[in-house]
C-alpha atoms as a PDB file:
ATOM      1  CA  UNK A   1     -30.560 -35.407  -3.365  1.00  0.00           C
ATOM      2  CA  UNK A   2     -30.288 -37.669  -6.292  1.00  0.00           C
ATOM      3  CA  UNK A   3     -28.391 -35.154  -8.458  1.00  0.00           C
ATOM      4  CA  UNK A   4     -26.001 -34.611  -5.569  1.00  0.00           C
ATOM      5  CA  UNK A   5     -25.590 -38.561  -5.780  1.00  0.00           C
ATOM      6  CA  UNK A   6     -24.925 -39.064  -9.368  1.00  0.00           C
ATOM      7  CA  UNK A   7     -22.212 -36.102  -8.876  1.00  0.00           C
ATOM      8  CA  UNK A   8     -20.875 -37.970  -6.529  1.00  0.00           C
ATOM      9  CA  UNK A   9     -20.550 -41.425  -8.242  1.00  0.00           C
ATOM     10  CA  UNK A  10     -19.986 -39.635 -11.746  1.00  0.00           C
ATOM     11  CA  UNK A  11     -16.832 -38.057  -9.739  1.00  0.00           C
ATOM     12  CA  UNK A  12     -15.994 -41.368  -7.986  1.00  0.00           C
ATOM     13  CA  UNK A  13     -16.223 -43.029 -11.755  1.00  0.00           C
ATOM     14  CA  UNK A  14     -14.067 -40.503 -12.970  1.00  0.00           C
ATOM     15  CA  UNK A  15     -11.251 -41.098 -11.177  1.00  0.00           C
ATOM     16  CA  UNK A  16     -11.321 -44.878 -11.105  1.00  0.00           C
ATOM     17  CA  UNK A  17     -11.056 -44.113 -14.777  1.00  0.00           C
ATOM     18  CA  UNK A  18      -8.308 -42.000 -14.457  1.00  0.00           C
ATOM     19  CA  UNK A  19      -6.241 -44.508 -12.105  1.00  0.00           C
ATOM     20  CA  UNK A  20      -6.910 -47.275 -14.449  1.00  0.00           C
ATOM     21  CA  UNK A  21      -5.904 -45.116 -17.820  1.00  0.00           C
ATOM     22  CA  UNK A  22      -2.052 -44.071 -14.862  1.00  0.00           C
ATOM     23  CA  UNK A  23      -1.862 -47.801 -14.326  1.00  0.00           C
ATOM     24  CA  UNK A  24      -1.789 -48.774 -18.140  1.00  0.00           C
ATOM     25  CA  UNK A  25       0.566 -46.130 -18.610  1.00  0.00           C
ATOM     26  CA  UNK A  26       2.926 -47.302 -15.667  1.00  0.00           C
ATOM     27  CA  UNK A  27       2.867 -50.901 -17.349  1.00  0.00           C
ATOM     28  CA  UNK A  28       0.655 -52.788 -14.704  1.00  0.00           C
ATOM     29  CA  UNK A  29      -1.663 -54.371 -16.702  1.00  0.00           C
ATOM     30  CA  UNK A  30       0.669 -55.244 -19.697  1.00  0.00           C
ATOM     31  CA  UNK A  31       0.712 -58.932 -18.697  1.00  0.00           C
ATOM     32  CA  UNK A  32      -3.313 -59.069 -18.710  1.00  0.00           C
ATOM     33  CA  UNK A  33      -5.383 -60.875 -21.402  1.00  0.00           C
ATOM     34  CA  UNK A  34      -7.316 -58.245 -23.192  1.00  0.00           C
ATOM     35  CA  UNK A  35     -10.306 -59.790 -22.778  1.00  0.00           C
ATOM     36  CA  UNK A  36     -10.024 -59.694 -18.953  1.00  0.00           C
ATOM     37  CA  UNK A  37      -8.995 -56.534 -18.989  1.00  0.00           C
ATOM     38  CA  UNK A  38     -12.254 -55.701 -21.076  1.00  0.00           C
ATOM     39  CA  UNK A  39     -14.541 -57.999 -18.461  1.00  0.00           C
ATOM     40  CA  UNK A  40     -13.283 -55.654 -15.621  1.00  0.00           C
ATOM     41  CA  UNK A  41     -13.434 -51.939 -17.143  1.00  0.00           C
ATOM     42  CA  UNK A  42     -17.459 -53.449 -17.960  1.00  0.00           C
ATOM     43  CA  UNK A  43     -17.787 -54.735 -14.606  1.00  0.00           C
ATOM     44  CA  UNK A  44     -16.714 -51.394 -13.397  1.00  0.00           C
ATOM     45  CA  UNK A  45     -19.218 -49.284 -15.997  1.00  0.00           C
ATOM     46  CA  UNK A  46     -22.007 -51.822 -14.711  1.00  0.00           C
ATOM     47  CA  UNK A  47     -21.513 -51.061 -10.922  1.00  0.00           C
ATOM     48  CA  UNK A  48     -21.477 -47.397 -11.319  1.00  0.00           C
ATOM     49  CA  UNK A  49     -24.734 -47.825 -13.616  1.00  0.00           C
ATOM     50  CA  UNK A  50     -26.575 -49.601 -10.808  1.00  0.00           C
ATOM     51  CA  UNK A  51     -24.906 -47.449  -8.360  1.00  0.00           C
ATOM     52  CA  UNK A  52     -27.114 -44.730 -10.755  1.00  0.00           C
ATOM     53  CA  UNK A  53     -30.099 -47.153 -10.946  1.00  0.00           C
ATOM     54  CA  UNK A  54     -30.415 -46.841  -7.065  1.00  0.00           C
ATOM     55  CA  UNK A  55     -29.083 -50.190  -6.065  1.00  0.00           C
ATOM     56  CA  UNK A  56     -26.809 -50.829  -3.324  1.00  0.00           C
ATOM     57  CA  UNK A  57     -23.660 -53.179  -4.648  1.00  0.00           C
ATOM     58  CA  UNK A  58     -22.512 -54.988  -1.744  1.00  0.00           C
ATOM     59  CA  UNK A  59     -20.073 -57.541  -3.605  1.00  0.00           C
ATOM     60  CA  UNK A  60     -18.195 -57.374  -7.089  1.00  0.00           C
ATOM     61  CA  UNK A  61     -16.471 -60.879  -7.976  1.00  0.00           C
ATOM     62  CA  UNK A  62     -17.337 -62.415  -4.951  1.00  0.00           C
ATOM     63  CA  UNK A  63     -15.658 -66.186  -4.632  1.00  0.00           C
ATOM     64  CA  UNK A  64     -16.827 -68.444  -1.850  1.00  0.00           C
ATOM     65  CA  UNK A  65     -12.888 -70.170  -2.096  1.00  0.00           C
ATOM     66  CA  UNK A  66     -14.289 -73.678  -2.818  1.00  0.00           C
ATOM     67  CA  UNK A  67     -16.406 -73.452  -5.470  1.00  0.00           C
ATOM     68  CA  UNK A  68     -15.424 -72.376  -8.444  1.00  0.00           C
ATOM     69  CA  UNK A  69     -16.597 -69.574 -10.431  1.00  0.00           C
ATOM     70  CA  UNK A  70     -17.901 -65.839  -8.787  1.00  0.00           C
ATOM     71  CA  UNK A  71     -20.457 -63.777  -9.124  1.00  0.00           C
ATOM     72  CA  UNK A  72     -19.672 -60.582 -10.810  1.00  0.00           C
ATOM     73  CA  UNK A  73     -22.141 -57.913  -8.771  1.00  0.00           C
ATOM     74  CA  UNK A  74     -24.246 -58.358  -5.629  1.00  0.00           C
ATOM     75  CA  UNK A  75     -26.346 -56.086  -5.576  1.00  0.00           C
ATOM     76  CA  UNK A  76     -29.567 -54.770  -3.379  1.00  0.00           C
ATOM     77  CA  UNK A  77     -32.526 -53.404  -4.891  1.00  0.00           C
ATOM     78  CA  UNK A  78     -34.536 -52.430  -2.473  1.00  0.00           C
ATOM     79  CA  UNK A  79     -35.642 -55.594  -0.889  1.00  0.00           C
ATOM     80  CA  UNK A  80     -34.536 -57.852  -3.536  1.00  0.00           C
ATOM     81  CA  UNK A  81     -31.318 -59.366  -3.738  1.00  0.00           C
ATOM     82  CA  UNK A  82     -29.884 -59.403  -7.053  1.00  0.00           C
ATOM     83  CA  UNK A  83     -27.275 -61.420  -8.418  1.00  0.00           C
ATOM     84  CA  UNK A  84     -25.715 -59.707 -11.223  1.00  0.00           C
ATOM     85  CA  UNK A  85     -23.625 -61.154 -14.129  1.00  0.00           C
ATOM     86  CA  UNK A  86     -21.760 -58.745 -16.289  1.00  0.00           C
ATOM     87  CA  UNK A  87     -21.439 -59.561 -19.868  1.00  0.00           C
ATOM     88  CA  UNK A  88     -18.434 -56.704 -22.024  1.00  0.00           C
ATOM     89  CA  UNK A  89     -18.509 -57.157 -25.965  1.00  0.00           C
ATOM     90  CA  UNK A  90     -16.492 -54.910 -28.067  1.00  0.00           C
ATOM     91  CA  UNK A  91     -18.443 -55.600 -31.163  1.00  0.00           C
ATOM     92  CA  UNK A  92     -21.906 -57.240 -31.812  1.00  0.00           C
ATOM     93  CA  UNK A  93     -21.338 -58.885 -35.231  1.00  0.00           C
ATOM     94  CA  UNK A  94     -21.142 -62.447 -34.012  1.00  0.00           C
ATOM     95  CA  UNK A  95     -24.058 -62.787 -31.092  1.00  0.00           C
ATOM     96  CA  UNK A  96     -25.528 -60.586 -28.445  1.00  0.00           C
ATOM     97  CA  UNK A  97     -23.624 -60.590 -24.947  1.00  0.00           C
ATOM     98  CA  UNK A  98     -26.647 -62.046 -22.805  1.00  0.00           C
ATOM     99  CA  UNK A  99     -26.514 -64.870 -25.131  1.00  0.00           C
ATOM    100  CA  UNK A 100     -23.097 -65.678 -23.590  1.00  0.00           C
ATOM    101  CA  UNK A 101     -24.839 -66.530 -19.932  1.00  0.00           C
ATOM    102  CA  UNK A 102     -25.795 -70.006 -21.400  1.00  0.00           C
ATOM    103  CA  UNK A 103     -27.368 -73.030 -19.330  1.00  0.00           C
ATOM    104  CA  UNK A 104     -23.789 -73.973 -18.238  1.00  0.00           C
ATOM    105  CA  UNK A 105     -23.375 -70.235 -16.909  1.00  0.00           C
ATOM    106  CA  UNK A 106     -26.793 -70.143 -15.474  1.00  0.00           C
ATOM    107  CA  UNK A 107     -25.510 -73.295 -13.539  1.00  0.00           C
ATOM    108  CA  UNK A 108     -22.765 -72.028 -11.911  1.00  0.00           C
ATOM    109  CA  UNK A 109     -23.994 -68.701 -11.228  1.00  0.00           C
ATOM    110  CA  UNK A 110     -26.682 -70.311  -9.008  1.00  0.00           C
ATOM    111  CA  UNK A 111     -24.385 -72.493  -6.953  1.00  0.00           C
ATOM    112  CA  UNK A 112     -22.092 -69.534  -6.219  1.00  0.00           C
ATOM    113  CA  UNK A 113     -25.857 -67.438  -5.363  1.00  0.00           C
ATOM    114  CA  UNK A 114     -27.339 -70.441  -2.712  1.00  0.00           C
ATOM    115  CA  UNK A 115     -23.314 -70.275  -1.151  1.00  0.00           C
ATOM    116  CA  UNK A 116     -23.984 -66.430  -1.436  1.00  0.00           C
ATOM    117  CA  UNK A 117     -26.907 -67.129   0.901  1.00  0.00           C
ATOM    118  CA  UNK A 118     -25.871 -69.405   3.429  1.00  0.00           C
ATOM    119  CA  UNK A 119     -23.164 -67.298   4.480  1.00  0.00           C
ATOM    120  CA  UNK A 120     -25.653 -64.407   4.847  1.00  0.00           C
ATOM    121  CA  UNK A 121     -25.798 -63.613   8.661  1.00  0.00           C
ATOM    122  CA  UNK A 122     -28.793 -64.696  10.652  1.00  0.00           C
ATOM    123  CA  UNK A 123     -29.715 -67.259   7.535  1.00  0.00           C
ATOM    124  CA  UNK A 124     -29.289 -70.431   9.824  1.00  0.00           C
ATOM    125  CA  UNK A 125     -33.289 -70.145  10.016  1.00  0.00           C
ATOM    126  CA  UNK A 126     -33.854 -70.515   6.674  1.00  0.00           C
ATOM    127  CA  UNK A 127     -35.328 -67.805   5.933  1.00  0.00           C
ATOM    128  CA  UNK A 128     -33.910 -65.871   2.992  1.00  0.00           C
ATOM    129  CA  UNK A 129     -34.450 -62.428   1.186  1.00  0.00           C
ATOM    130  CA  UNK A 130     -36.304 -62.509  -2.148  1.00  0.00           C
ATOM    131  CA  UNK A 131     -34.196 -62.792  -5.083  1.00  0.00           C
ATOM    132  CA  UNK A 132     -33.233 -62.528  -8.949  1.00  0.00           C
ATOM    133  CA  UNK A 133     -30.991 -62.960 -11.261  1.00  0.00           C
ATOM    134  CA  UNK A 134     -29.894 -60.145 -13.693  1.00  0.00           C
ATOM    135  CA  UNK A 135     -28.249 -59.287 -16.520  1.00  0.00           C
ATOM    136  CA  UNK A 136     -26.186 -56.176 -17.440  1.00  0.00           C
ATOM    137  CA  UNK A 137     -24.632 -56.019 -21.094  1.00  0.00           C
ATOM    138  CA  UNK A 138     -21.785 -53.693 -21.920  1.00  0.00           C
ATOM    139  CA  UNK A 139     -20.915 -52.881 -25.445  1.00  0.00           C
ATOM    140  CA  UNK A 140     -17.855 -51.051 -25.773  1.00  0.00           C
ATOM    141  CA  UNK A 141     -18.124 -50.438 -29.855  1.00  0.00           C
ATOM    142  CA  UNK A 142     -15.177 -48.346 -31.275  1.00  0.00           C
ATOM    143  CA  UNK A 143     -15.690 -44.662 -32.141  1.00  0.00           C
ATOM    144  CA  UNK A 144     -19.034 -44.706 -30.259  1.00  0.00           C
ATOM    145  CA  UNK A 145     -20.490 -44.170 -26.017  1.00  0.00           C
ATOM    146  CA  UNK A 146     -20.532 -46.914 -24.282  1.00  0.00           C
ATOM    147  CA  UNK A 147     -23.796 -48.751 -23.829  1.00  0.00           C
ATOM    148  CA  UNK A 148     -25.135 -50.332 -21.020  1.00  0.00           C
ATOM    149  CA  UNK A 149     -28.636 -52.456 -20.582  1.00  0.00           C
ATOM    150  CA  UNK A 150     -30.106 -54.222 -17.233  1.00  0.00           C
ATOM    151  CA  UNK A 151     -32.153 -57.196 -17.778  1.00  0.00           C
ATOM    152  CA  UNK A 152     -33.860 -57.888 -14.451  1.00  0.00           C
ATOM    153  CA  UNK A 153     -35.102 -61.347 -13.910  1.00  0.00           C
ATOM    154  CA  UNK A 154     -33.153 -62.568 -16.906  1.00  0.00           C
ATOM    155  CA  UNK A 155     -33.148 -65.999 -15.636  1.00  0.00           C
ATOM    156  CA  UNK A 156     -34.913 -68.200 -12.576  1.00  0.00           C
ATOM    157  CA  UNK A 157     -33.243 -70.653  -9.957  1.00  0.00           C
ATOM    158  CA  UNK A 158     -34.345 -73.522 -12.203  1.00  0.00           C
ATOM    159  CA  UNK A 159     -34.499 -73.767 -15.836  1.00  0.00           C
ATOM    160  CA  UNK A 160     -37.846 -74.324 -17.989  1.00  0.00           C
ATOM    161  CA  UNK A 161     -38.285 -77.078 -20.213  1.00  0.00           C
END
């Protein structure tokens, strides 16, 4: 059953792929930074290796409209609720991707997680799923396969001293 999956999602990935590569061609994303252009082909290669991983991605930039910032993935694993932020390099001679979710990142993406969870259904109790924060990197180096890395529970709701 799991090979029939990853068939699936490898086909599913595929074509994405394919769209995107018609949709350069036609022009569409000509006006695009390249950079955000890179954030969202990693984004993409990051939901499709979760989607791999077993987890269940239930969001991808998800904006609550009145605070700024979004969270890139939301993703179920199992019964945790992960928050995912999705860091694309195309090179790795100045730092390493994760280092780019700094305190000021960490910030935001946990304001955008506790509005993630009060709009939850049936959350007016208080009661709410367990959670944690991860980290996918994406290195898209030239000449070589792209390569992705989870780091689960890269971060807390609070920061240590």
């Amino acid at each position: 059953m799991q090979k029939v999956r990853n068939l699936r999602i490898g086909a599913l990935e595929r074509c994405l792929a394919g769209l995107d590569w018609l949709a350069l061609r036609r022009g569409r994303a000509a006006d695009r930074a390249e950079h955000l252009t890179t954030g969202e082909r990693g984004e993409e290669a990051a939901f499709f290796y979760l989607r791999r991983k077993g987890f269940t991605v239930v969001a991808r930039g998800w904006k609550d409209g009145l605070t700024p910032g979004d969270l890139d993935l939301v993703a179920w694993q199992g019964d945790v609720l992960c928050f995912v932020e999705v860091k694309t390099r195309r090179s790795k001679d100045v730092a390493t991707a994760s280092s780019a979710v700094d305190r000021h990142k960490r910030k935001i993406i946990r304001r955008m997680a506790r509005q993630y969870l009060r709009q939850l259904p049936g959350n007016s109790d208080g009661e709410k799923p367990d959670t944690r924060f991860d980290i996918v990197t994406v290195y898209e180096l030239p000449g070589k396969p792209r390569e992705i890395q989870l780091i689960p529970a890269a971060f807390g709701w609070s920061e240590r001293a």
